[in-house]
Protein backbone atom coordinates (compact mmCIF):
# COMPACT_ATOMS: atom_id res chain seq x y z
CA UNK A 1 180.22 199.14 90.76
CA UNK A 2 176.62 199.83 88.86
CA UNK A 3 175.68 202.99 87.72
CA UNK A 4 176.53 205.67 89.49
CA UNK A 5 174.91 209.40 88.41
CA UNK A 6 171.34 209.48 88.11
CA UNK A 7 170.39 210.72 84.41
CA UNK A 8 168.78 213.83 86.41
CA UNK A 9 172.55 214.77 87.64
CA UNK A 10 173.26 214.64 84.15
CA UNK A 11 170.29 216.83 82.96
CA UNK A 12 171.35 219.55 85.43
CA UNK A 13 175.01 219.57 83.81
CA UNK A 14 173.70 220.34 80.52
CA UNK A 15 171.84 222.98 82.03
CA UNK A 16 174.07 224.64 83.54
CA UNK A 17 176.23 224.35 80.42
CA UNK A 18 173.70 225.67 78.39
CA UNK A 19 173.03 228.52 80.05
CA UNK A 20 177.13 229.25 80.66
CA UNK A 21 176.50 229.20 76.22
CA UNK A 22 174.04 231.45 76.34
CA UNK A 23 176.20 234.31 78.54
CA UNK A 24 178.77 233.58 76.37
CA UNK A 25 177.61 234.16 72.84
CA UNK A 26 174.91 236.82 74.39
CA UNK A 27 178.38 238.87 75.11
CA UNK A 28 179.28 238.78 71.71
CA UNK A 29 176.31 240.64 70.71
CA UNK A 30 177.37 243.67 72.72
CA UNK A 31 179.01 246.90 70.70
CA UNK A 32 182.86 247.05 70.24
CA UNK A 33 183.95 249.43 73.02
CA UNK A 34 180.37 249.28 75.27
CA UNK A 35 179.24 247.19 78.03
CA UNK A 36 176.03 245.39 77.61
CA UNK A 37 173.27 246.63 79.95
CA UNK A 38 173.02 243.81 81.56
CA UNK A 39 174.68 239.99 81.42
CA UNK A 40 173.30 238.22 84.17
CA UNK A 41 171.83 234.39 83.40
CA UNK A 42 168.93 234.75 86.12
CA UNK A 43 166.86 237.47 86.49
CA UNK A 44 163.31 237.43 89.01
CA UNK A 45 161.81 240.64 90.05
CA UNK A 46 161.32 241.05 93.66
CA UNK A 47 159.50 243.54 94.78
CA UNK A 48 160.18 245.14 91.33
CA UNK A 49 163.62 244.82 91.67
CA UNK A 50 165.81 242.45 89.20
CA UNK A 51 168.13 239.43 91.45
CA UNK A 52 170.86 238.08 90.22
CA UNK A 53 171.60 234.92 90.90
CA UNK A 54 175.01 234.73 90.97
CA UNK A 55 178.28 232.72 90.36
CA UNK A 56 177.66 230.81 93.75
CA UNK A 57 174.21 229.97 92.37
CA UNK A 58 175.49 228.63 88.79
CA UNK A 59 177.96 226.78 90.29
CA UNK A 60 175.65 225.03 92.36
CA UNK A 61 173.79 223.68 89.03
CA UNK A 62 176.15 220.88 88.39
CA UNK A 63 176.81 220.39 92.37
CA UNK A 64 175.23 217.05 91.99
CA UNK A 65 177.70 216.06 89.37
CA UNK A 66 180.45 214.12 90.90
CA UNK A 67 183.61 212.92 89.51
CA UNK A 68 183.69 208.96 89.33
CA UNK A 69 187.23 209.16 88.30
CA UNK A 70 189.10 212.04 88.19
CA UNK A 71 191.98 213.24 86.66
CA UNK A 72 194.44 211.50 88.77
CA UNK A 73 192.35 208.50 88.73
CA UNK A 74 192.43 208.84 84.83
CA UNK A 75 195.86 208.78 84.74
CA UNK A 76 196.16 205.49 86.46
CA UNK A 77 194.00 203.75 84.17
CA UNK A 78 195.46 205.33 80.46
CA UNK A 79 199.02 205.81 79.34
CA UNK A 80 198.31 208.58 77.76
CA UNK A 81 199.51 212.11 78.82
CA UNK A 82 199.85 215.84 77.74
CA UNK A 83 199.10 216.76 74.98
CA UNK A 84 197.10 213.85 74.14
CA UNK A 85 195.38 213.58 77.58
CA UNK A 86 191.38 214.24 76.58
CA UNK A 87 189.27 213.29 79.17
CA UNK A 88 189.29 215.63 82.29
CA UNK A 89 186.96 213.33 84.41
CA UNK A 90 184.15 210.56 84.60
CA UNK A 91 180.87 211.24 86.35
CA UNK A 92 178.85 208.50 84.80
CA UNK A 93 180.63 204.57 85.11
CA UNK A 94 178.71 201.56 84.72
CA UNK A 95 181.87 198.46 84.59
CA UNK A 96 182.23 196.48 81.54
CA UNK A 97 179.45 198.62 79.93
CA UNK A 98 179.62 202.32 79.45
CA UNK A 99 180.90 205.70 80.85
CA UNK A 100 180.31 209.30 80.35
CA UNK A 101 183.40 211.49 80.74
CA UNK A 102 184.46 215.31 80.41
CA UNK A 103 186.37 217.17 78.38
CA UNK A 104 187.10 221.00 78.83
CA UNK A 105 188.22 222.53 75.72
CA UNK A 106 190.06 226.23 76.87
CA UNK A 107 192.23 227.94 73.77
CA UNK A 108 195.04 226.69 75.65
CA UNK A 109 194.86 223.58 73.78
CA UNK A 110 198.03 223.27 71.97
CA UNK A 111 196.22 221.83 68.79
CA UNK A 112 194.87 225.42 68.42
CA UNK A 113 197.90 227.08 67.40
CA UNK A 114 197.83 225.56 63.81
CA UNK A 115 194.24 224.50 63.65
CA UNK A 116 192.97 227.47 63.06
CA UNK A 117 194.96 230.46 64.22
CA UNK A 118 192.16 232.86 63.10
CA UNK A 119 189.53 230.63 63.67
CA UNK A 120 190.13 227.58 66.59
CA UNK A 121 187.83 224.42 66.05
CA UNK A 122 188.64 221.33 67.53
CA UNK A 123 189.82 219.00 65.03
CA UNK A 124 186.96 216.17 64.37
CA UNK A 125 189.97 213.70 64.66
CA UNK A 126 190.87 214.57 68.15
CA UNK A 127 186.84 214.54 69.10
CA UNK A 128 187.34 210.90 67.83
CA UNK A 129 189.94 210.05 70.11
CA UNK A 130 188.57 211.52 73.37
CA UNK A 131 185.72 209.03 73.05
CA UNK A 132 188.54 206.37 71.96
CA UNK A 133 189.75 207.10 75.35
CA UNK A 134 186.93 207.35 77.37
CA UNK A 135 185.85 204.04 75.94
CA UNK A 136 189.22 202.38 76.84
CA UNK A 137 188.65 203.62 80.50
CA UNK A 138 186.02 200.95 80.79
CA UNK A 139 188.13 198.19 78.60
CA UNK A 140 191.03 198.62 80.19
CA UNK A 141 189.29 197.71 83.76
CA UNK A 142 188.08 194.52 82.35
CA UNK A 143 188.78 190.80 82.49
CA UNK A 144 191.73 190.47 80.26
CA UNK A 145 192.98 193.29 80.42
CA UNK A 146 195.56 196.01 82.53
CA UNK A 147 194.74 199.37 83.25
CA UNK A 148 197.50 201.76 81.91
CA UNK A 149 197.95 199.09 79.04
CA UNK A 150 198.75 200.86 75.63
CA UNK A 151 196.09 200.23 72.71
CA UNK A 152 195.36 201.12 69.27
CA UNK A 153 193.08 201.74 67.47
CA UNK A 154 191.96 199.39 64.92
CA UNK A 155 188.73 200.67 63.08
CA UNK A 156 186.69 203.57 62.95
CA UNK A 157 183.31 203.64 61.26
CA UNK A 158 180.32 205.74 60.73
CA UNK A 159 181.44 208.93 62.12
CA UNK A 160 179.34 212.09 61.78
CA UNK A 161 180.29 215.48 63.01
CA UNK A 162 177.31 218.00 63.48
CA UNK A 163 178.81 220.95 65.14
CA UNK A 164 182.27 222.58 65.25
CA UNK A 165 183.93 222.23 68.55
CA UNK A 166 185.66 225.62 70.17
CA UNK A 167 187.61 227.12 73.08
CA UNK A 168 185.36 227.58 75.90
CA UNK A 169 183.25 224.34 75.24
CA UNK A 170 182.76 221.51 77.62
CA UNK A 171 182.25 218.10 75.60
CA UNK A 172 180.09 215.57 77.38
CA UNK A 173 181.05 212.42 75.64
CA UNK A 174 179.69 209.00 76.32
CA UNK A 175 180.74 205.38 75.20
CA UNK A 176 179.11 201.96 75.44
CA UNK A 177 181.01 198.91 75.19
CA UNK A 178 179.20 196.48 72.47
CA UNK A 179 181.90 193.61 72.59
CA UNK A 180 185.19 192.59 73.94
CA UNK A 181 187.23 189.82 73.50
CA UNK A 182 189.33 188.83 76.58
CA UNK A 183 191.66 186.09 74.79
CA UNK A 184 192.55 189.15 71.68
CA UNK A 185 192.12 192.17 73.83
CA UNK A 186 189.84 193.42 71.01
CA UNK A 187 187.07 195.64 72.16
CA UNK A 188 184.27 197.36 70.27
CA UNK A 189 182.41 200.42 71.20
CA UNK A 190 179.75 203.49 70.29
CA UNK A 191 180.21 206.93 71.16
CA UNK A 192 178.72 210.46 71.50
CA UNK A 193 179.31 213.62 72.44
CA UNK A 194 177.81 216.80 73.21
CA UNK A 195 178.14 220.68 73.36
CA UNK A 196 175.55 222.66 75.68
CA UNK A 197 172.81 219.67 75.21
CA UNK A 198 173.29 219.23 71.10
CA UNK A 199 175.18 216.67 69.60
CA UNK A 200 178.42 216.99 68.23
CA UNK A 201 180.18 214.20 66.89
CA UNK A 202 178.90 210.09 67.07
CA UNK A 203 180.85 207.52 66.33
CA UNK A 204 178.73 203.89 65.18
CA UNK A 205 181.39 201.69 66.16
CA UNK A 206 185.42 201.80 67.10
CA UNK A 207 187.16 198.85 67.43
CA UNK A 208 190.94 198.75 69.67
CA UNK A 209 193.36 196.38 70.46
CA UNK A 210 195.83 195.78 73.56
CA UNK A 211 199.30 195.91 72.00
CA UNK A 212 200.91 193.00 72.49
């Protein structure tokens, strides 16, 4: 299959994440023990009146965003499982070449209970490895290779962090396959990914191999 969300679908995503951002830290603005006067995303006046739009109406932002795989797919094509599961779903596939995948970071996320307690950020190592996976979605469905197939991970360079990842975040990661090696099983890949539209962690090349 080619390509199969439209960079537009994509755009409207990281709208409607954005603006899910911007109700959240807005919130935290609002005096200890008062409600803020008002919380709502979308306001228009209307005859001099203010319209909400609604949770039907920001839900309907991302409508256009489908799931390639999702998580049941996911599961078919990695061996990996809870807690070490960390991509929710694909919306962007292009085989052999690249994805962009999903993952929903809630403070149920058992890595948060030591890292921090006081003060939860996803740890940059774990950012790494959703991409690791994300990228081995597309290997793994290549000549040469088996999906559910257990690899490892056999370099990591230029990795830059730019913004701490929290509970309530949705990364948008995405991966491009740059070689692979069908006789090794050795695969190398890029990766970003991305918190409300700003970039959080790239990776300038990973490199895996199929156990043997």
């Amino acid at each position: 299959p080619g390509l199969i969300c439209t960079n537009s679908s994509l755009l409207i995503m990281k709208t409607a994440l954005l603006l899910l951002s911007v109700a959240t830290v807005a919130s935290g603005f609002a005096p200890q023990g008062s409600a803020p006067a008002s919380s709502r995303l979308f306001e228009t006046a209307t005859n001099g009146e203010a319209t909400s739009v609604g949770a039907a109406g920001i839900s309907a932002l991302t409508s256009e965003v489908k799931p390639i795989f999702t998580s049941e797919d996911i599961d078919k094509l990695l061996p990996h499982r809870y807690p070490f599961a960390l991509v929710d779903k694909v919306v962007e596939y292009e085989a052999g070449k690249s994805a962009v995948g999903i993952k929903c970071v809630t403070k149920n996320e058992e890595f948060f209970q030591g890292h921090f307690p006081e003060r939860p950020v996803m740890p940059g190592v774990l950012q790494v490895e959703a991409l690791a996976q994300l990228a081995g979605i597309v290997s793994l469905q290549m000549e040469g290779a088996t999906p559910g197939a257990v690899f490892f991970f056999a370099g990591v360079d230029g990795v830059k962090w730019k913004k701490p990842v929290v509970p309530g975040d949705v990364l948008v990661m995405e991966v491009e396959i740059k070689k692979w090696n069908k006789k090794f099983g050795l695969a190398k890949a890029t990766g970003r990914a991305y918190v409300d539209g700003e970039i959080a962690v790239e990776v300038g090349e990973m490199t895996f191999a199929l156990a043997k």
